[in-house]
Protein backbone atom coordinates (compact mmCIF):
# COMPACT_ATOMS: atom_id res chain seq x y z
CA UNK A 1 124.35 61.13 124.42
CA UNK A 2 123.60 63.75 121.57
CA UNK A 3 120.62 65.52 121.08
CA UNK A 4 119.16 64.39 118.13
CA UNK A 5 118.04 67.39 115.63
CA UNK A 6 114.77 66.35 114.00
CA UNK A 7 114.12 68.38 110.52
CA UNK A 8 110.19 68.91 109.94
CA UNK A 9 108.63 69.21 106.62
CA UNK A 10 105.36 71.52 106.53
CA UNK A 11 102.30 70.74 104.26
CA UNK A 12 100.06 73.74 103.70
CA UNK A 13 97.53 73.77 105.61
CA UNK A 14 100.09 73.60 108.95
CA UNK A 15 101.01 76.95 108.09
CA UNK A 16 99.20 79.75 109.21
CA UNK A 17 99.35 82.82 106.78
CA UNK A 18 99.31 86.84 107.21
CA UNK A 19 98.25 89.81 105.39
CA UNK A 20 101.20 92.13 105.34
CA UNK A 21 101.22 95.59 103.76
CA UNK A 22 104.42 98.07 102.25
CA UNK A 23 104.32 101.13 101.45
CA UNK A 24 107.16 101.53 98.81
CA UNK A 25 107.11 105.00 98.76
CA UNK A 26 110.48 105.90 98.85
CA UNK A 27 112.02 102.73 98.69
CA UNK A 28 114.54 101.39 96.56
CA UNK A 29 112.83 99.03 93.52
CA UNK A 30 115.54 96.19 94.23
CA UNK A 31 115.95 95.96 98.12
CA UNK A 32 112.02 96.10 97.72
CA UNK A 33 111.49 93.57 95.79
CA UNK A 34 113.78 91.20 97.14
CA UNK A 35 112.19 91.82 101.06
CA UNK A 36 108.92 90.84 99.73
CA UNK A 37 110.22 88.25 97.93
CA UNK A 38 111.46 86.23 100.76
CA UNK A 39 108.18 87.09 102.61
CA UNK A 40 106.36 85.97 100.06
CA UNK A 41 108.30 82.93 99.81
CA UNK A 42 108.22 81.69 103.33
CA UNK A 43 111.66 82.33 104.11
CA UNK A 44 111.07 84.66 106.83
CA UNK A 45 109.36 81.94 108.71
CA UNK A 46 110.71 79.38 111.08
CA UNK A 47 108.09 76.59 108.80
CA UNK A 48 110.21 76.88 105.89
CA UNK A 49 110.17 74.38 103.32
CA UNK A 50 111.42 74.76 100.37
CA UNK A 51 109.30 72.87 98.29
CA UNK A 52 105.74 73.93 100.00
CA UNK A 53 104.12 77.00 99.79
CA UNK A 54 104.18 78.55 103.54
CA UNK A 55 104.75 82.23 102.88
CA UNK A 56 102.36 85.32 103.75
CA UNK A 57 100.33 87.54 101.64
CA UNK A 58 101.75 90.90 100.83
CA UNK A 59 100.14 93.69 99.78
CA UNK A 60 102.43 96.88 98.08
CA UNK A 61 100.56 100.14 97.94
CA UNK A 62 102.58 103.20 96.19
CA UNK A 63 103.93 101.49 93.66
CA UNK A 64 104.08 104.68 91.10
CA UNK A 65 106.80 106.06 94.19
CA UNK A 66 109.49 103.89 93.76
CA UNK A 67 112.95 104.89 93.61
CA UNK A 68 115.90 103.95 91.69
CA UNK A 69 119.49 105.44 90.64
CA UNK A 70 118.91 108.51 87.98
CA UNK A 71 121.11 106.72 85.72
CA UNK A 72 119.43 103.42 86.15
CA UNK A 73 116.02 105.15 85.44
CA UNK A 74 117.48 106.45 81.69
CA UNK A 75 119.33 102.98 80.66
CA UNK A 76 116.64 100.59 82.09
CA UNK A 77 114.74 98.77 79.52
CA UNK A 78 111.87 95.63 79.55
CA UNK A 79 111.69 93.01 76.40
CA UNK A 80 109.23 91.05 75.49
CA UNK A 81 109.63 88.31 72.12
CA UNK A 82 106.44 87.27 70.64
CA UNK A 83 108.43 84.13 69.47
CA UNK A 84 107.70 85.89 65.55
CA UNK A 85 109.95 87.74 63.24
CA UNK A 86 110.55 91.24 64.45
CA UNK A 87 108.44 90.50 67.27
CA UNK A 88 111.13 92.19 69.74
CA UNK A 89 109.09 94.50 72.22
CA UNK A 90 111.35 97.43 73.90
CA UNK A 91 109.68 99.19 76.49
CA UNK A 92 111.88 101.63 78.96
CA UNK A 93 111.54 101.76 82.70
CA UNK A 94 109.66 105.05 82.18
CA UNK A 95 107.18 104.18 79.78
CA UNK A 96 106.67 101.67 82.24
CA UNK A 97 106.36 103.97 84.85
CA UNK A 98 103.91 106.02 83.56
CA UNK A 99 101.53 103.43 82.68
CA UNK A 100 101.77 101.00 84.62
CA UNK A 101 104.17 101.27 87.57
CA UNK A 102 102.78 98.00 89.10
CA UNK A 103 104.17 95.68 86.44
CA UNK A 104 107.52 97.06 87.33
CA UNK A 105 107.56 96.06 90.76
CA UNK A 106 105.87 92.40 89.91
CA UNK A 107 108.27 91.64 87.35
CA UNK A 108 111.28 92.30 89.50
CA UNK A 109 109.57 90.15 92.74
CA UNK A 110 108.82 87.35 90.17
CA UNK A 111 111.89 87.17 88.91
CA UNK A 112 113.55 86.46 92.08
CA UNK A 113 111.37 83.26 92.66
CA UNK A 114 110.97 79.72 91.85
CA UNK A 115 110.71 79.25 87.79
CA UNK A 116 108.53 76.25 88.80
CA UNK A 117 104.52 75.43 89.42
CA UNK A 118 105.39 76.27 92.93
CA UNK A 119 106.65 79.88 91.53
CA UNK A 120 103.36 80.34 89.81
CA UNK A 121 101.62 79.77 92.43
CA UNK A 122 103.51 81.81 95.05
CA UNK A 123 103.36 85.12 92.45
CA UNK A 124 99.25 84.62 93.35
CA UNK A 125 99.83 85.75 97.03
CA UNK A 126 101.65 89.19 95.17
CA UNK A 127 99.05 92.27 95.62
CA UNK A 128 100.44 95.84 93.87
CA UNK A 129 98.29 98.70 93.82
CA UNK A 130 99.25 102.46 92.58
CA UNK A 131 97.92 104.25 94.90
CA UNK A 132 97.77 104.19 98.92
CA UNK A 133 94.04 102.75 98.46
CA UNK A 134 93.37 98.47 98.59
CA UNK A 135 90.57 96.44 98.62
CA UNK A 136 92.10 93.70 101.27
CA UNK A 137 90.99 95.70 104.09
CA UNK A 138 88.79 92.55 106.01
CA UNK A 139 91.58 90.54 106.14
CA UNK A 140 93.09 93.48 108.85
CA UNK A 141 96.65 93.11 107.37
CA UNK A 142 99.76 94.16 109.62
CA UNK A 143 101.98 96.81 108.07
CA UNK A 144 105.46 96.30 108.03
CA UNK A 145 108.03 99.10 107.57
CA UNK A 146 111.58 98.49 105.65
């Protein structure tokens, strides 16, 4: 007789959640993003479900050392459309950079999720700081090198 394969769907609260901290200094802005995208996500967990929120909290300290291709870092370029004439915002990836260098790394990790109300609410368990300094130290996160 076969086995029979039974597929479990997780609510919430069954999940149990971590604190995880990278340091991006040094890594590459896409493979980055797209690690702590899945993280964030849940699919690094045996629990996945897709339409639940069952992924960890990550926290990414040196965001202002990211790397990316020389070329890449001249041609890059963010947009933004008020939705009024001439209302086209160009900003280039070092602008960006230089004042904030945590919006960088966000907008790449969000754009790699859900464009849902379970999107929004999985961009919440994001944390990006600039420097090698955060304030989630009592929740004794685990750090996990890429």
């Amino acid at each position: 007789m076969k086995q029979e394969r039974i597929t479990r769907s997780y609510q919430p609260e069954q999940v149990q959640r971590k604190w995880i901290v990278v340091d991006a200094a040094g890594q590459t802005l896409g493979r980055l993003a797209t690690r702590v995208a899945s993280i964030i996500r849940g699919k690094t967990k045996p629990e996945f479900t897709p339409n639940t929120d069952t992924g960890d909290f990550v926290i990414v300290i040196n965001a202002e050392k990211i790397a990316i291709a020389n070329k890449r870092e001249e041609n890059k370029e963010y947009f933004h459309y008020s939705g009024y004439p001439g209302g086209l915002k160009i900003r280039s990836y070092r602008e960006l950079m230089e004042k904030k260098p945590e919006y960088v790394l966000e907008h790449a990790i969000h754009s790699m999720l859900p464009k849902s109300r379970l999107g929004k609410k999985i961009c919440k368990k994001l944390k990006v700081y600039r420097g090698s300094q955060h304030p989630h130290a009592a929740q004794t996160p685990s750090t996990l090198s890429l």
